[in-house]
N, C-alpha and C. Protein backbone atom coordinates (compact mmCIF):
# COMPACT_ATOMS: atom_id res chain seq x y z
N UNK A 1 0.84 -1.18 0.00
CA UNK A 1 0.00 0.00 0.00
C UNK A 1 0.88 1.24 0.00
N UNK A 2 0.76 2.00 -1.25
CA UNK A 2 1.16 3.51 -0.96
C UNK A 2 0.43 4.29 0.26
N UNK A 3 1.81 5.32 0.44
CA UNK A 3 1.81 6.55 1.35
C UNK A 3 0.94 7.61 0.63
N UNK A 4 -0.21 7.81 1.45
CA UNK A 4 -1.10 9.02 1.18
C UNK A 4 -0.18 10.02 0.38
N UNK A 5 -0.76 11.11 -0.40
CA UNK A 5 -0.59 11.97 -0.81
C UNK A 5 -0.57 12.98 -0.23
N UNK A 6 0.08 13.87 0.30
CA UNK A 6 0.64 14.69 0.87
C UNK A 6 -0.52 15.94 0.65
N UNK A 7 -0.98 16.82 1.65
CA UNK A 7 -1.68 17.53 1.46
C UNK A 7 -1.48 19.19 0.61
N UNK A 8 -2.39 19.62 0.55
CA UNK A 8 -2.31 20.93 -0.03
C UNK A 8 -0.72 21.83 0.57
N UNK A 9 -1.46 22.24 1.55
CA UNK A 9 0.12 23.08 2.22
C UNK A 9 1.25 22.16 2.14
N UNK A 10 1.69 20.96 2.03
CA UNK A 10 2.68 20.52 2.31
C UNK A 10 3.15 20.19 1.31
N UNK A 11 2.31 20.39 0.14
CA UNK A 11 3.25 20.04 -1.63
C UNK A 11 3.15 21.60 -1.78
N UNK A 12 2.97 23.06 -0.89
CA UNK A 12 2.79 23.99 -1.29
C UNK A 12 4.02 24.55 -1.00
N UNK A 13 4.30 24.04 0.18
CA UNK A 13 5.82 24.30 0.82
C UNK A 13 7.18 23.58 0.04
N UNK A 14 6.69 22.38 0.18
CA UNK A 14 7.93 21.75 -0.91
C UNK A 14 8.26 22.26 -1.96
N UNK A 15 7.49 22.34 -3.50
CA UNK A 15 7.30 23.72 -4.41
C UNK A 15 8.13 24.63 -4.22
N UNK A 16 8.01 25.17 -3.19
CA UNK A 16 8.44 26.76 -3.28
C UNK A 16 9.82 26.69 -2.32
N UNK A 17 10.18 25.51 -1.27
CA UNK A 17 11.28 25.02 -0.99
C UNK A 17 12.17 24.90 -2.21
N UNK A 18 11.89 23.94 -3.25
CA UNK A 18 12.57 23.39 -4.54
C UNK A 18 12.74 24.35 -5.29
N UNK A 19 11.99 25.18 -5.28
CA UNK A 19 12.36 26.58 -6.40
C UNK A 19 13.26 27.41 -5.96
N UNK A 20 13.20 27.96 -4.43
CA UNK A 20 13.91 28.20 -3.83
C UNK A 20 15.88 27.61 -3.88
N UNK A 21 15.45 26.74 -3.53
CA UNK A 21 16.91 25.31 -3.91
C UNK A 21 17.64 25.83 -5.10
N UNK A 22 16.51 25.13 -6.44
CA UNK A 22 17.24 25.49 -7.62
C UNK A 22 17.71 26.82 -7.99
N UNK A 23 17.10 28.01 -7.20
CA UNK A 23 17.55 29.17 -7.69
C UNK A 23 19.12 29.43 -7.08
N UNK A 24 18.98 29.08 -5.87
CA UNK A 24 20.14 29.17 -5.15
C UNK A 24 21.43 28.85 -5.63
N UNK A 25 20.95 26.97 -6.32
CA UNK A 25 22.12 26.24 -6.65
C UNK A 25 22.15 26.77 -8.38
N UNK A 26 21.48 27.29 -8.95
CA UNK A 26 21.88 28.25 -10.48
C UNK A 26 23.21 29.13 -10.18
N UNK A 27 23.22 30.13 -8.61
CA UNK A 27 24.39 30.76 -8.06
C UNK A 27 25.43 30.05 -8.00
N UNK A 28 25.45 28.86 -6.87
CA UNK A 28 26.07 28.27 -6.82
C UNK A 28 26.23 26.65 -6.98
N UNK A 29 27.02 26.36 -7.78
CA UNK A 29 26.71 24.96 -7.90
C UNK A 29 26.92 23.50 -6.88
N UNK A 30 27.75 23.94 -6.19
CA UNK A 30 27.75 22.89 -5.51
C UNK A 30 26.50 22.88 -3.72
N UNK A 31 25.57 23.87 -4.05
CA UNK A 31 24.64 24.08 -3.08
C UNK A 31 23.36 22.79 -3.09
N UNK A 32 23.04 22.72 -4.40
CA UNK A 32 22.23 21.36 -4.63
C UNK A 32 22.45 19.88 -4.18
N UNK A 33 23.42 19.54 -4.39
CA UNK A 33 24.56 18.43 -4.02
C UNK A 33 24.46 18.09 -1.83
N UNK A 34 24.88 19.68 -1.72
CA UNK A 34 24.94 19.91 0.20
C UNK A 34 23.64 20.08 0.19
N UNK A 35 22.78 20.54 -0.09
CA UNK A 35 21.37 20.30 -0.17
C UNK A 35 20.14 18.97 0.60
N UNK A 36 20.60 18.47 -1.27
CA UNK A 36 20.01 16.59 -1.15
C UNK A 36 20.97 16.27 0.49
N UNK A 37 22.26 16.14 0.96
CA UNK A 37 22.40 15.48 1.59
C UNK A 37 22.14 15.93 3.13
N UNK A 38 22.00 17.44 3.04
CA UNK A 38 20.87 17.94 4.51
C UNK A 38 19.37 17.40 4.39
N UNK A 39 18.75 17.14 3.32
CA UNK A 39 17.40 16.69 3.24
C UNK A 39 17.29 15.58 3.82
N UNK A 40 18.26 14.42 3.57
CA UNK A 40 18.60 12.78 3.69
C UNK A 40 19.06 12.78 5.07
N UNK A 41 19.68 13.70 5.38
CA UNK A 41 20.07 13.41 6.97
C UNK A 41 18.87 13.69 7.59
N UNK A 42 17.77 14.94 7.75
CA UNK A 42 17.34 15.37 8.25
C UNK A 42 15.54 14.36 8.30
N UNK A 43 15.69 13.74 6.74
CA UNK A 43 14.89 12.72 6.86
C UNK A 43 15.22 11.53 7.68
N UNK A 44 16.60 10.90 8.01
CA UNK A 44 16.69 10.12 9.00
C UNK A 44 16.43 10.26 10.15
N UNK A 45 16.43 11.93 10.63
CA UNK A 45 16.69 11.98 11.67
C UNK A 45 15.08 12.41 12.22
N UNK A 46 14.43 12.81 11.22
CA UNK A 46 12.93 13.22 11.63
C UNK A 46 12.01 11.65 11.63
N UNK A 47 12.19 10.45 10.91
CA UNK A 47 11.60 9.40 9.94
C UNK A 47 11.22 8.87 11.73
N UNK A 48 11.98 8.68 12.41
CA UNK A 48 11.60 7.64 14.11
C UNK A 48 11.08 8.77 15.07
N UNK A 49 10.95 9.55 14.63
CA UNK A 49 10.77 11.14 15.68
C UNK A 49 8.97 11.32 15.96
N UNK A 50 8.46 10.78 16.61
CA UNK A 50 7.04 10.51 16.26
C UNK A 50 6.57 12.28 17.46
N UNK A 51 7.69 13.57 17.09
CA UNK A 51 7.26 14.46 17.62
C UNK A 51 6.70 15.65 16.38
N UNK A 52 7.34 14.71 14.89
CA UNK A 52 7.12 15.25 13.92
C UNK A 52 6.00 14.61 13.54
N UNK A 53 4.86 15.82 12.99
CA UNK A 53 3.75 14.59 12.24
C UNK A 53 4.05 14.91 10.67
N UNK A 54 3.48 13.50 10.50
CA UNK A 54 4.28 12.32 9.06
C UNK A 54 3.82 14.10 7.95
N UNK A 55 2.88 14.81 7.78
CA UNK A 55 3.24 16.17 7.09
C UNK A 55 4.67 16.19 6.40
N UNK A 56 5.31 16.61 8.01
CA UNK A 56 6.68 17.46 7.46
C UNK A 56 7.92 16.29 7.14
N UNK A 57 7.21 14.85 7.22
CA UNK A 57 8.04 13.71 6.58
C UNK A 57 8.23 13.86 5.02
N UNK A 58 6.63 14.14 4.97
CA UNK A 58 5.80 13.79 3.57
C UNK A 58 6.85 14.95 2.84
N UNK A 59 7.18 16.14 3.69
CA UNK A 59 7.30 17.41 2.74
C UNK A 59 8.80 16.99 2.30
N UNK A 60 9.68 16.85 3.72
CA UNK A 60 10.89 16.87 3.35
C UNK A 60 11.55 15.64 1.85
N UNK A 61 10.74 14.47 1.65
CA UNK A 61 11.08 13.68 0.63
C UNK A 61 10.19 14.32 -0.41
N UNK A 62 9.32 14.65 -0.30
CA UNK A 62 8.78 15.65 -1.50
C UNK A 62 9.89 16.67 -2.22
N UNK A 63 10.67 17.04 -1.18
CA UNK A 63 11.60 18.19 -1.45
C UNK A 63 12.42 17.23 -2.40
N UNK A 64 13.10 16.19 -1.86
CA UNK A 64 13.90 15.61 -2.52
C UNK A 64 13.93 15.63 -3.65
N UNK A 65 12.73 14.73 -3.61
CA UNK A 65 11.78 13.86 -5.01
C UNK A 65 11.80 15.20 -6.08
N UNK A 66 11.80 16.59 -5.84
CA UNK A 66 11.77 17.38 -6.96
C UNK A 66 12.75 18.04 -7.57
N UNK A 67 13.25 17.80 -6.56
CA UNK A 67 15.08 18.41 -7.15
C UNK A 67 15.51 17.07 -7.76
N UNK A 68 15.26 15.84 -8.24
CA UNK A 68 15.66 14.71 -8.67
C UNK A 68 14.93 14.53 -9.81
N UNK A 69 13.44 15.46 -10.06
CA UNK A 69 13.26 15.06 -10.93
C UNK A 69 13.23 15.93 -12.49
């Protein structure tokens, strides 16, 4: 079974996170790169954290997922 779809605000934030990102890393290039791997840490470190609700799980691999694609 898939993971729900992520709600309104939280693909609204990711969006504008990722645009944000890419504009940044257009400046500089190696910002995208340190980026993905603050996202990946920060998803490990939020993923067992049951102080986060699954939202800002949903958002942070959303973030990923768009700079990848």
């Amino acid at each position: 079974m898939s993971a729900p779809l992520p709600d309104q605000a939280t693909q609204t934030i990711a969006v504008l996170a990722t645009c944000l990102a890419q504009a940044i890393g257009e400046k500089d290039p190696e910002f995208i790169p340190a980026f993905e791997q603050k996202l990946e840490e920060m998803y490990a470190k939020i993923r067992d954290n049951s102080y986060f609700p699954s939202e800002t799980l949903q958002a942070v691999r959303l973030v990923s997922d768009l700079l990848r694609a």
